[in-house]
Protein backbone atom coordinates (compact mmCIF):
# COMPACT_ATOMS: atom_id res chain seq x y z
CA UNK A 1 147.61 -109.88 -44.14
CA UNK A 2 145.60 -108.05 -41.49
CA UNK A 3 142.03 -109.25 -40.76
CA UNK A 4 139.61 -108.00 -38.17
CA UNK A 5 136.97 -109.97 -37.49
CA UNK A 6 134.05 -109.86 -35.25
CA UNK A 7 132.58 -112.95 -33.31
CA UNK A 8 129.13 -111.95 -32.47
CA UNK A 9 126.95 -114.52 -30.43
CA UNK A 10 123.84 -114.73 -30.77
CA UNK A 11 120.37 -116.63 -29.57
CA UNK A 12 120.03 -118.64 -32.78
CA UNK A 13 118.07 -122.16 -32.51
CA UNK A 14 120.72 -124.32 -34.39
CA UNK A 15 119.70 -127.82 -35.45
CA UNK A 16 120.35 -131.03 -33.09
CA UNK A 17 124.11 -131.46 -33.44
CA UNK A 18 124.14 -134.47 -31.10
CA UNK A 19 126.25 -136.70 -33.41
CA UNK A 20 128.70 -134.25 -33.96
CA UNK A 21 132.49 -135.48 -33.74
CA UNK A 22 135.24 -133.61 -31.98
CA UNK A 23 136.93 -132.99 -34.72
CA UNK A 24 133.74 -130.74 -35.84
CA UNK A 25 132.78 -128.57 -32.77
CA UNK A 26 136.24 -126.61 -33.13
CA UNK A 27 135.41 -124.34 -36.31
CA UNK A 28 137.93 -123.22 -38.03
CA UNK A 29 137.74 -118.72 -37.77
CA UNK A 30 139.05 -117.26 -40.84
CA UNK A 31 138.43 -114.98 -43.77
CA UNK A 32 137.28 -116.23 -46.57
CA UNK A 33 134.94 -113.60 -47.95
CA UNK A 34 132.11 -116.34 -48.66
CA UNK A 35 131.27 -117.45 -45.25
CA UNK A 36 129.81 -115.17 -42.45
CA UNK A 37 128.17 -116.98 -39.93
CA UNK A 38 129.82 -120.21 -38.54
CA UNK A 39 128.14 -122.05 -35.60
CA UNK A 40 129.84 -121.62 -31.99
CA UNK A 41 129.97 -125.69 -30.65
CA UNK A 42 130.52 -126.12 -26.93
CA UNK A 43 131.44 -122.35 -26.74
CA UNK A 44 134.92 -123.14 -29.08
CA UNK A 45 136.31 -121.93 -32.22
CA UNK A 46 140.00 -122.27 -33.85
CA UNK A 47 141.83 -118.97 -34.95
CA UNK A 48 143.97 -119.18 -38.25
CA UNK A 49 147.72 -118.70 -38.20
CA UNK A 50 147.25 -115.64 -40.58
CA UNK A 51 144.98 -113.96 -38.33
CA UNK A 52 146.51 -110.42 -37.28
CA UNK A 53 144.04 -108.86 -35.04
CA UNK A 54 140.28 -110.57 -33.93
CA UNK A 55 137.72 -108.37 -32.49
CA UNK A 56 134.96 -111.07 -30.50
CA UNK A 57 131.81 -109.48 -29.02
CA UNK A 58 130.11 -112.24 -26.66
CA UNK A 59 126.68 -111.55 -25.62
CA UNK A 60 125.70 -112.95 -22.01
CA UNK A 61 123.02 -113.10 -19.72
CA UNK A 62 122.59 -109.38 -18.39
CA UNK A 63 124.33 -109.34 -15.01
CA UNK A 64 126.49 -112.07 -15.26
CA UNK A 65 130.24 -111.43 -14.84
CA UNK A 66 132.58 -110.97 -17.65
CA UNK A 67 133.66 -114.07 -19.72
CA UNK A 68 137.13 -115.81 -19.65
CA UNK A 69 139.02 -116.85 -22.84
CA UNK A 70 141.39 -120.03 -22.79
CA UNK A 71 144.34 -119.56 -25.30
CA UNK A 72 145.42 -122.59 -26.91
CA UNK A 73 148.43 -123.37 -24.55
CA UNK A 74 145.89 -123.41 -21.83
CA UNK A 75 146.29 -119.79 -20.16
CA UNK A 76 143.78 -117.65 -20.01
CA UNK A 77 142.38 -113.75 -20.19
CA UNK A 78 140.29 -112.18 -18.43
CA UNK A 79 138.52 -108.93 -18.22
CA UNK A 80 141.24 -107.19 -16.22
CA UNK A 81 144.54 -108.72 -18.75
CA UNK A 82 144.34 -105.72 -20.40
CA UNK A 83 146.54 -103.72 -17.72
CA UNK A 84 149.34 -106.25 -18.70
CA UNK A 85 148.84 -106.87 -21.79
CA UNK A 86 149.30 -104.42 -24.57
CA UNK A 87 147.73 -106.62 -27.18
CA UNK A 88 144.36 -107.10 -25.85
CA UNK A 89 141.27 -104.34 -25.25
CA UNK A 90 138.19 -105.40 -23.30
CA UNK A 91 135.36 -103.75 -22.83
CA UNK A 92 133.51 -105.30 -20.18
CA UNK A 93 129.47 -103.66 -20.03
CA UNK A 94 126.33 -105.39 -18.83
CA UNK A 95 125.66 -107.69 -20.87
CA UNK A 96 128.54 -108.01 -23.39
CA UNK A 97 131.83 -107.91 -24.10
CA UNK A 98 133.92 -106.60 -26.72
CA UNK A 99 137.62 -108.20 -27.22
CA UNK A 100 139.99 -106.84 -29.26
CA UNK A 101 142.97 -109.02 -29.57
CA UNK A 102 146.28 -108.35 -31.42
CA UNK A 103 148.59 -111.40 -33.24
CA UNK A 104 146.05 -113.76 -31.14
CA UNK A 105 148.14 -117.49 -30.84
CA UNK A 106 146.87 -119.83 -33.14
CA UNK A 107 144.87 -122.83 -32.52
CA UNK A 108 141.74 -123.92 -30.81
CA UNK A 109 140.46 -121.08 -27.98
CA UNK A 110 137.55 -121.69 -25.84
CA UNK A 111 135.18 -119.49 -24.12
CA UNK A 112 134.12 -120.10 -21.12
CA UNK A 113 131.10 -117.60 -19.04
CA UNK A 114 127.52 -117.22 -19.20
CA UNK A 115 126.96 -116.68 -23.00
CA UNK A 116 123.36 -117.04 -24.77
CA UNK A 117 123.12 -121.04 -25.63
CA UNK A 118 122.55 -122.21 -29.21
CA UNK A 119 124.86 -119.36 -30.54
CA UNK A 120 126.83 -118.37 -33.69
CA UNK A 121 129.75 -117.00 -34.76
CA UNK A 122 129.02 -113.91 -37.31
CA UNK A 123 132.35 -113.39 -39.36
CA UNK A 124 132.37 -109.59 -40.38
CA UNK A 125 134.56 -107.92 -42.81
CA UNK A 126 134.24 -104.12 -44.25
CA UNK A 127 131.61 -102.28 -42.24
CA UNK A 128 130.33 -99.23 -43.73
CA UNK A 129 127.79 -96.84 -42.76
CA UNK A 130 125.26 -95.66 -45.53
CA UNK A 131 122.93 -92.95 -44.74
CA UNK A 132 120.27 -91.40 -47.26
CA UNK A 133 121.27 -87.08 -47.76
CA UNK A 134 119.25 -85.05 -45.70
CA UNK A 135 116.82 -82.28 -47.97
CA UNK A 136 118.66 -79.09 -48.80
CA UNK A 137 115.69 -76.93 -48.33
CA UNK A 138 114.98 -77.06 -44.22
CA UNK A 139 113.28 -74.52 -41.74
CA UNK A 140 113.56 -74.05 -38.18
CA UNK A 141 110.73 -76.53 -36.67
CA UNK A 142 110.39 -78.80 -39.69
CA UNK A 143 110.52 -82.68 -38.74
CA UNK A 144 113.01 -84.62 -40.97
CA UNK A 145 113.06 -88.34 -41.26
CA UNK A 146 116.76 -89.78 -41.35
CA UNK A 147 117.57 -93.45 -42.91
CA UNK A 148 120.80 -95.34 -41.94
CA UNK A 149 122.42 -98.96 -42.92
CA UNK A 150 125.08 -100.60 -41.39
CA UNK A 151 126.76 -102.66 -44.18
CA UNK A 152 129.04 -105.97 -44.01
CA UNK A 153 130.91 -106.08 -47.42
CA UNK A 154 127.95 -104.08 -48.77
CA UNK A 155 125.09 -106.26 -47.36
CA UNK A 156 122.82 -105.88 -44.21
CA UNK A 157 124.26 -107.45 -41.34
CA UNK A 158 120.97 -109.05 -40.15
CA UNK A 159 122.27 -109.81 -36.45
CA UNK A 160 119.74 -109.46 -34.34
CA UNK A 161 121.38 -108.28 -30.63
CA UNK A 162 124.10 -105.93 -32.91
CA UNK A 163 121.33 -103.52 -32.20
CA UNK A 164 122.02 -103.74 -28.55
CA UNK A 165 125.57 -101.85 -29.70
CA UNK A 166 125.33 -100.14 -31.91
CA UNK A 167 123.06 -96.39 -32.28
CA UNK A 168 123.18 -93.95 -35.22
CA UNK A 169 123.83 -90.70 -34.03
CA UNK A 170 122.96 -87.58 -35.66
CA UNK A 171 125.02 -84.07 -35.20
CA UNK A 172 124.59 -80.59 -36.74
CA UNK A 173 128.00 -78.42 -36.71
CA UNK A 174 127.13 -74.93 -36.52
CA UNK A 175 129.86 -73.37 -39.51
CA UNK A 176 130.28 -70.76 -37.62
CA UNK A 177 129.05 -68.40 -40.07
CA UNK A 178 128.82 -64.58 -38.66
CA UNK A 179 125.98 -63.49 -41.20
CA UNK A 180 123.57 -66.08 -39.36
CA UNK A 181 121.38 -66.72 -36.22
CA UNK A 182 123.65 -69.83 -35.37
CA UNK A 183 127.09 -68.23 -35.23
CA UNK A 184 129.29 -69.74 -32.23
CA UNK A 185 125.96 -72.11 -31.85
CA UNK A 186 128.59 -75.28 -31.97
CA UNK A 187 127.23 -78.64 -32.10
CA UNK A 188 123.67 -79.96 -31.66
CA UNK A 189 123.31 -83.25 -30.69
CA UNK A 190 120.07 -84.03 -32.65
CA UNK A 191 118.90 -87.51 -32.60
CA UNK A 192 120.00 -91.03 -31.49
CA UNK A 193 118.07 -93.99 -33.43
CA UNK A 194 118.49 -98.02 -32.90
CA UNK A 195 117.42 -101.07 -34.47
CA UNK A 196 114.90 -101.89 -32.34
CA UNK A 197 111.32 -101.51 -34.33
CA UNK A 198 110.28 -98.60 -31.73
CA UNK A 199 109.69 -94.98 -32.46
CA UNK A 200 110.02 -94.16 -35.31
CA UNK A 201 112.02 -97.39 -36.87
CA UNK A 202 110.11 -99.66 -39.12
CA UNK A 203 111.63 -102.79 -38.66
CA UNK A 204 114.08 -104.40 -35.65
CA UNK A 205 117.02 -105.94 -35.95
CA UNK A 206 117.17 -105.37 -39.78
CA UNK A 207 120.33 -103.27 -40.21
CA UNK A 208 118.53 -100.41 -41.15
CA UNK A 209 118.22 -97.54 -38.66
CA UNK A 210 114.75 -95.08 -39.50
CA UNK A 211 113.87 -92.18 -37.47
CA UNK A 212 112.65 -88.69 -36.93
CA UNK A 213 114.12 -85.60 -36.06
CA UNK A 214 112.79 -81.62 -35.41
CA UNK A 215 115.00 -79.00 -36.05
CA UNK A 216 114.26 -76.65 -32.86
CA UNK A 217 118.21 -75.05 -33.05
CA UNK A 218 118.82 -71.76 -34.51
CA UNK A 219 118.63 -70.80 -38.18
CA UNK A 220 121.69 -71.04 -40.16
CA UNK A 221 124.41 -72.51 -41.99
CA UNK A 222 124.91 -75.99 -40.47
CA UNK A 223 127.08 -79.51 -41.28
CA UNK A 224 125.55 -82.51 -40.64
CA UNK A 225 127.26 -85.85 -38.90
CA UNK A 226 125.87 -89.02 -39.26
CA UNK A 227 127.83 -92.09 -36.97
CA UNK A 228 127.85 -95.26 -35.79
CA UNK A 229 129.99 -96.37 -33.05
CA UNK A 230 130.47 -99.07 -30.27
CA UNK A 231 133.77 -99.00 -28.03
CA UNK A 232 136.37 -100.54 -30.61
CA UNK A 233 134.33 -99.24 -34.44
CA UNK A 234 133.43 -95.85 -35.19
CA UNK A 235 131.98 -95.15 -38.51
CA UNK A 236 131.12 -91.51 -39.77
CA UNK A 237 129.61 -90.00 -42.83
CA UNK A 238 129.54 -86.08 -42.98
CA UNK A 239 127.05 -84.81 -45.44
CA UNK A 240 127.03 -81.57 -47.54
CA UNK A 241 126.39 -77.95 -45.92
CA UNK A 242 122.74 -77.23 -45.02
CA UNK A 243 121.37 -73.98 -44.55
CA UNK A 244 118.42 -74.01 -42.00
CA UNK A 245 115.82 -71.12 -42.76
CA UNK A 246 113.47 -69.04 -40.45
CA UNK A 247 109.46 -70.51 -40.97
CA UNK A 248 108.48 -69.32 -44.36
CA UNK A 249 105.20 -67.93 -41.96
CA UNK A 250 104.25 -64.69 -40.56
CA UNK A 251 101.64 -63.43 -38.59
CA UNK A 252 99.68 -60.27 -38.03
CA UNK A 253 96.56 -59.63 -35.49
CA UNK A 254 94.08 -57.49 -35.75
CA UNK A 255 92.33 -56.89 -32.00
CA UNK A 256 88.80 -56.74 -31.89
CA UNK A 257 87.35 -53.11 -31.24
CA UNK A 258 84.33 -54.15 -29.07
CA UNK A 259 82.92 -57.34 -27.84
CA UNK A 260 81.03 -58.20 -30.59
CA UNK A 261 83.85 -58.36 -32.82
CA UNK A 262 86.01 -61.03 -33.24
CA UNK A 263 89.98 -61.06 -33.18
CA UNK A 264 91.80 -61.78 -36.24
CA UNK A 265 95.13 -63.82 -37.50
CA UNK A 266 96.31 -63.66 -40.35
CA UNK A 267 98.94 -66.08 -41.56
CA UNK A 268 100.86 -64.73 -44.48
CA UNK A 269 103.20 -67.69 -46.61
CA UNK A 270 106.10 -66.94 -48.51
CA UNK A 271 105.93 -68.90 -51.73
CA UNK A 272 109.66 -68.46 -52.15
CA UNK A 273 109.78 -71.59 -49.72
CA UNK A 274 106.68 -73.44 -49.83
CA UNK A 275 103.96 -73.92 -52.82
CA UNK A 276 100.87 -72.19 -51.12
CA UNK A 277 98.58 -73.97 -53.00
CA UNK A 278 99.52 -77.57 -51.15
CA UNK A 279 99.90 -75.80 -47.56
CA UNK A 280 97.48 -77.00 -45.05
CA UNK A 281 97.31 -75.73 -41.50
CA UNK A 282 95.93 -76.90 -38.02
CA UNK A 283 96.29 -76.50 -34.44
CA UNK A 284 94.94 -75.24 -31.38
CA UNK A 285 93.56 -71.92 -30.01
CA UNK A 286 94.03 -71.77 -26.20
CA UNK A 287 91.53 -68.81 -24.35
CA UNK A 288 92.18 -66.94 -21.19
CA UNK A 289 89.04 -69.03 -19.41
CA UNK A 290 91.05 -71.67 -20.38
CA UNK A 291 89.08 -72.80 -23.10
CA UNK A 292 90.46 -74.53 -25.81
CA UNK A 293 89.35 -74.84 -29.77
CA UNK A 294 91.02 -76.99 -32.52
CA UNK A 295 90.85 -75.69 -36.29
CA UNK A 296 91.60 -76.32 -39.67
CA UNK A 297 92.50 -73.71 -42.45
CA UNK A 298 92.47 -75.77 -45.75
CA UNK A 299 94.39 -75.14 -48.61
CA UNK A 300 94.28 -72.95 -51.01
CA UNK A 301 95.89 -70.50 -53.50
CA UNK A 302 95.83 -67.55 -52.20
CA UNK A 303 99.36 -66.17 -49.74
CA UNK A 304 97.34 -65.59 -46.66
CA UNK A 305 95.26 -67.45 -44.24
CA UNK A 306 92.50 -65.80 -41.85
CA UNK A 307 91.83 -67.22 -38.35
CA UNK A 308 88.62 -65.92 -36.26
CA UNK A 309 89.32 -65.83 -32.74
CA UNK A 310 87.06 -65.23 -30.05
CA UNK A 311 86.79 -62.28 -28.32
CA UNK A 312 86.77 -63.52 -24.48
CA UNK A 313 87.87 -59.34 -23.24
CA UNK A 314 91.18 -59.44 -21.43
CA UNK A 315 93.82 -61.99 -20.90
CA UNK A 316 96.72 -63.97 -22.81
CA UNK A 317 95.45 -65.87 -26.19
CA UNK A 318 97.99 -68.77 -27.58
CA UNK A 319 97.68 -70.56 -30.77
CA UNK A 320 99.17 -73.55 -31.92
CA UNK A 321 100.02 -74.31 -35.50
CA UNK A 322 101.23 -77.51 -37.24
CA UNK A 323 101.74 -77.60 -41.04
CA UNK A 324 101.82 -79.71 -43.88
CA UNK A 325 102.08 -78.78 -47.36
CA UNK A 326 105.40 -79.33 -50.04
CA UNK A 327 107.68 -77.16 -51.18
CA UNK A 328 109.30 -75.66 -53.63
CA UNK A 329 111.46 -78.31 -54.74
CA UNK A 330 108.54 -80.83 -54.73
CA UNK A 331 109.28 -82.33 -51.31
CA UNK A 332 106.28 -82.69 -48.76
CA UNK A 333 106.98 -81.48 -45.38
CA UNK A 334 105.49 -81.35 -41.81
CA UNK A 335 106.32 -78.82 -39.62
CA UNK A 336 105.31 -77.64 -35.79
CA UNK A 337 105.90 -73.77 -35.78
CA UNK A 338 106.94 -71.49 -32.63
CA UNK A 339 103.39 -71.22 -30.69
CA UNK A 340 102.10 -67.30 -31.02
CA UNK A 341 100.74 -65.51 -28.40
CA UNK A 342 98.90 -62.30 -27.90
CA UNK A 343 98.05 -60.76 -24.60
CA UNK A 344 94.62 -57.80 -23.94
CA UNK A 345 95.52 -55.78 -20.70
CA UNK A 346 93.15 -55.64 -18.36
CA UNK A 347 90.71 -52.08 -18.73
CA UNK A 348 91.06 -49.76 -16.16
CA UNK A 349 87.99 -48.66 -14.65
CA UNK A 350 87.16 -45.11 -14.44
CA UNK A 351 86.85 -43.68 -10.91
CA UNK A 352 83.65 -41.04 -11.25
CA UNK A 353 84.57 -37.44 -9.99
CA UNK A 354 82.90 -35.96 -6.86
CA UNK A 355 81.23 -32.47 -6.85
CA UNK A 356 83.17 -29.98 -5.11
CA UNK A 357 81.10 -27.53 -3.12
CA UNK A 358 80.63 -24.21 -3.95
CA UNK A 359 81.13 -22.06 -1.25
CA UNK A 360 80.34 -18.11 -0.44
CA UNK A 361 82.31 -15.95 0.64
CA UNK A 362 81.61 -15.68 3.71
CA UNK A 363 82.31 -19.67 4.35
CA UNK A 364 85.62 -18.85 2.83
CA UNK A 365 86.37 -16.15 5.62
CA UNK A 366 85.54 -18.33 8.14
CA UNK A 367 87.33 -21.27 6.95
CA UNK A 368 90.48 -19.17 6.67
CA UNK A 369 89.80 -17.62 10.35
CA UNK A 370 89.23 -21.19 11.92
CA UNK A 371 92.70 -21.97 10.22
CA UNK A 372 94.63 -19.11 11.33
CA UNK A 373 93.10 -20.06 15.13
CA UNK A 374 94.34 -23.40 14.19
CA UNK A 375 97.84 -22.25 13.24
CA UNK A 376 98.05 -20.23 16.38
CA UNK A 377 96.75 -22.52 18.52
CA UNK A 378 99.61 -25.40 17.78
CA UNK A 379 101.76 -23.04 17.75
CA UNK A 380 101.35 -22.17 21.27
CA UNK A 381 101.25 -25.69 22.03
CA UNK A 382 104.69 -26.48 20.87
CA UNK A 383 105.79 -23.63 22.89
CA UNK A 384 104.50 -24.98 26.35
CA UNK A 385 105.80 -27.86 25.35
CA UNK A 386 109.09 -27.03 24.70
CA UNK A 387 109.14 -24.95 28.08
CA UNK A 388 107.77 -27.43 30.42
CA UNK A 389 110.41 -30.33 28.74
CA UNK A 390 113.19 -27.70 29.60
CA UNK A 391 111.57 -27.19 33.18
CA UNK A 392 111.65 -30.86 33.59
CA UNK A 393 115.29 -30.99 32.19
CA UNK A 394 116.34 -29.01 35.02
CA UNK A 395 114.39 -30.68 37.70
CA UNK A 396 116.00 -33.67 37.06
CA UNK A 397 119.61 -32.32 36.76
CA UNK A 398 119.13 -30.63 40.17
CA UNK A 399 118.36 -33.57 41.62
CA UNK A 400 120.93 -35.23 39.85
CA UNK A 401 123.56 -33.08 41.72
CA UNK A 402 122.05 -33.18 44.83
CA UNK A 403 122.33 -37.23 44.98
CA UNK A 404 124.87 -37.85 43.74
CA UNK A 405 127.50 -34.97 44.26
CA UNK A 406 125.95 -33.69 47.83
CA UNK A 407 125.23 -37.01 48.64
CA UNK A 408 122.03 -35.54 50.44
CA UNK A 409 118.37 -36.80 50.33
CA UNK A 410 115.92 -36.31 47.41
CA UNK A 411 113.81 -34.86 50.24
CA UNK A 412 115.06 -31.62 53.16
CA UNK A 413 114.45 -32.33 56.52
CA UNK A 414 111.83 -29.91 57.69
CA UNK A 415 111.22 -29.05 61.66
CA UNK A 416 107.46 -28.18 62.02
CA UNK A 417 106.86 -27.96 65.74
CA UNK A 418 103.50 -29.63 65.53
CA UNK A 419 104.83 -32.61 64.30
CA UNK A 420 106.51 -33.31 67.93
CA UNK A 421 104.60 -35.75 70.64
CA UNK A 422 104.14 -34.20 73.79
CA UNK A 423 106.08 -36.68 76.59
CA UNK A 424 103.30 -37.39 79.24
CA UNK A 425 105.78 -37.49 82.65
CA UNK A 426 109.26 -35.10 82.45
CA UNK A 427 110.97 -36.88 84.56
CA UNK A 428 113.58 -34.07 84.97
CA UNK A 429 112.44 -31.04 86.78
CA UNK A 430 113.51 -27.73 85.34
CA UNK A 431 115.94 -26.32 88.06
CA UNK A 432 114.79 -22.86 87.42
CA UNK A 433 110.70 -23.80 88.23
CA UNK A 434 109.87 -22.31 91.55
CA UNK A 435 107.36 -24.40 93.73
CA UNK A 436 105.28 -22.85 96.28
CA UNK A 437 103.34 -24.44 99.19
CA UNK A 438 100.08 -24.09 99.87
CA UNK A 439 98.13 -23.29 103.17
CA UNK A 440 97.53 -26.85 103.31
CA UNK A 441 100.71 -28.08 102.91
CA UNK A 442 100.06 -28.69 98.76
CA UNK A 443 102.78 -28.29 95.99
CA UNK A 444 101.68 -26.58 93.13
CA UNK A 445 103.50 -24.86 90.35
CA UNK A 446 103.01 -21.96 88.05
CA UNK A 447 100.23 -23.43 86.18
CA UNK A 448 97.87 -24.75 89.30
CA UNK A 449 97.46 -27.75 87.39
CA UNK A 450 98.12 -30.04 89.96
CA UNK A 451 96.22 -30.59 93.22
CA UNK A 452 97.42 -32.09 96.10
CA UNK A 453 94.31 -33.33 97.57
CA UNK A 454 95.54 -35.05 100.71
CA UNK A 455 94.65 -34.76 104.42
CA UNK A 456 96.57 -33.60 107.00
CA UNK A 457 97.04 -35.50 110.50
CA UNK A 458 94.81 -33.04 112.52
């Protein structure tokens, strides 16, 4: 025989057990397919003999370390047996943990850590996963509730923290299918619900998971995956092929031709998809001066629906759309489709042409001359320029040699006789400059420039 059970405990408000006996706060844990909740007495519970495999989930104050389980011979496990101990799994998280134990001993156990007070045991044996078929008509954009129940031998389990554990998942496989928009798409991870009574779930901690869901992926062929799972359980249910279709919508504009005019959509419905007669739409028209309008379009029989815009001249125009209606097969639906936008470019403005001059021709001739002179003129300019940079060119390179190869001034030396001082006193005669004496006895030379202008003794 091979049981697994799973101790869940839980903030229950059990009546005043006060007189209890020993004998009674050690509960007996077995399988007896009438009995799924037994109460947890000074955290202890006995484990049958033909118990093959026990999986406990103990719920503790968030934060507080892992719990420790005393075996009936008095050892114990702990969080971290598992690396010895091939038999055991423990999943240690914030505020739980999950034990799976294989061919536990028999006997009274005990569990010893922070657990929730005024606890019980839930006993439970086949769990199943039951989720209502998605629609078999879907388009891109459409919002799609999902239902799920978690079963315990076909019934609720109505445990109120399970819902801390345990999430419904919802996948779409892409098939791979060449022929469609979603080939080598893969899979979408969709949606994750809980039991919590938030979103879109009607009631917490009732077993029964309820959400929403848009499908914004690519059109096609896809397989949906429903699942539970928690570290040591994994249920799955994989529903029939779906094929996913483009918005049964399209649209066509017509622009306004001046500004008195307005702009028109017009929505066109494919009744192939969707019973026009039931389809109503509304949404939002956003403006380039940022101006925004809601509207309505009601239903009605006809395929098409007409949507006056305002004409506010150039810019980028979005609209909004949301729809409800049913289709084809009878099903209601709501659906956000893809946001269409338009876009005016800006006018260009028209740059007014200037009057050329009409001239005679005469001012022709003279135009022409003055251009010619013009011509001729930098012309000879480029010339004297091109001259006077050689000329310089070879300035400089003469220069060049003379300073550096000659090793000679920039400057000659230059001997201009005027340039020379004239020495007041020569203080060496010339040898050859004959001296004659005067009657009086006075020196004087060639020139008579010099007077001797002394007396004699007589």
């Amino acid at each position: 025989m091979r049981s697994i059970l799973l101790a869940v405990c839980l903030a229950f408000m059990l009546p005043n057990t006060g007189n209890a006996t020993s004998e009674d706060k050690i509960t007996l844990l077995q399988r007896d397919g009438q009995q799924n909740e037994i109460p947890l007495l000074e955290n202890r519970f006995r484990i049958d003999h033909k118990i093959d495999e026990i999986t406990l989930l103990f719920f503790r104050k968030p934060g507080s370390p892992a719990v420790v389980l005393v075996r009936p011979d008095g050892s114990k496990y702990y969080s971290t047996s598992p690396r010895n101990d091939a038999n055991l799994e423990w999943f240690d998280e914030l505020s739980y943990d999950l034990i799976t134990i294989k061919k536990p001993m028999a006997g009274p156990w005990q569990v010893v850590g922070s657990i929730l007070p005024n606890s019980r045991i839930v006993v439970l044996g086949e769990i199943e996963l039951q989720v209502d078929p998605l629609p078999s008509l879907l388009f891109r954009g459409e919002t799609v509730k999902v239902t799920g129940k978690v079963l315990n031998d076909g019934e609720p389990i109505k445990v109120g923290l399970f819902r801390d554990v345990v999430s419904l998942h919802v996948d779409f496989i892409s098939t791979n299918n060449s022929d469609y928009a979603n080939f080598g798409a893969g899979t979408q991870a969709v949606a994750e619900f809980k039991d919590d009574g938030r979103g879109f779930d009607e009631r917490p901690k009732d077993g029964i998971f309820t959400g929403e869901f848009k499908l914004v992926f690519p059109a096609g062929q896809w397989q949906p995956e429903l699942y539970i799972e928690t570290p040591l359980l994994k249920r799955t249910v994989v529903q029939d092929m779906i094929e996913v279709k483009e918005p049964p919508f399209n649209y066509t504009i017509a622009l306004a031709e001046d500004d008195l005019q307005e702009h028109q959509l017009t929505i066109t419905l494919d009744n192939q998809i969707v019973q026009p007669e039931t389809v109503l739409i509304q949404g939002k028209i956003y403006y380039p001066n940022n101006e925004e309008q809601m509207f309505t379009l009601d239903a009605n029989k006809t395929l098409t629906r007409e949507l006056a815009i305002k004409n506010y001249d150039w810019g980028r125009y979005s609209i909004e759309l949301s729809v409800f209606g049913t289709n084809i097969n009878g099903r209601e639906f709501m659906a956000t489709l893809p946001t269409y936008k338009f876009e005016i470019e800006r006018p260009i403005e028209a740059v007014p042409e200037i009057e050329k001059p009409v001239m005679t021709a005469a001012q022709l001739q003279e135009i022409e001359k003055a251009a010619k002179e013009a011509e001729a003129m930098s012309t000879m300019t480029l010339i004297s320029l091109i001259i006077g940079g050689n000329l310089l060119v070879l300035l400089l390179g003469g220069l060049a040699i003379r300073v550096f190869v000659q090793k000679k001034s920039i400057l000659p030396k230059i001997n201009l006789p005027f340039l020379k001082k004239k020495s007041a006193v020569d203080p060496t005669p010339q040898s050859n400059e004959k001296k004659e004496v005067g009657e009086n006895g006075s020196k004087n030379d060639k020139s008579g420039e010099i007077l001797n202008l002394s007396m004699s003794d007589d």
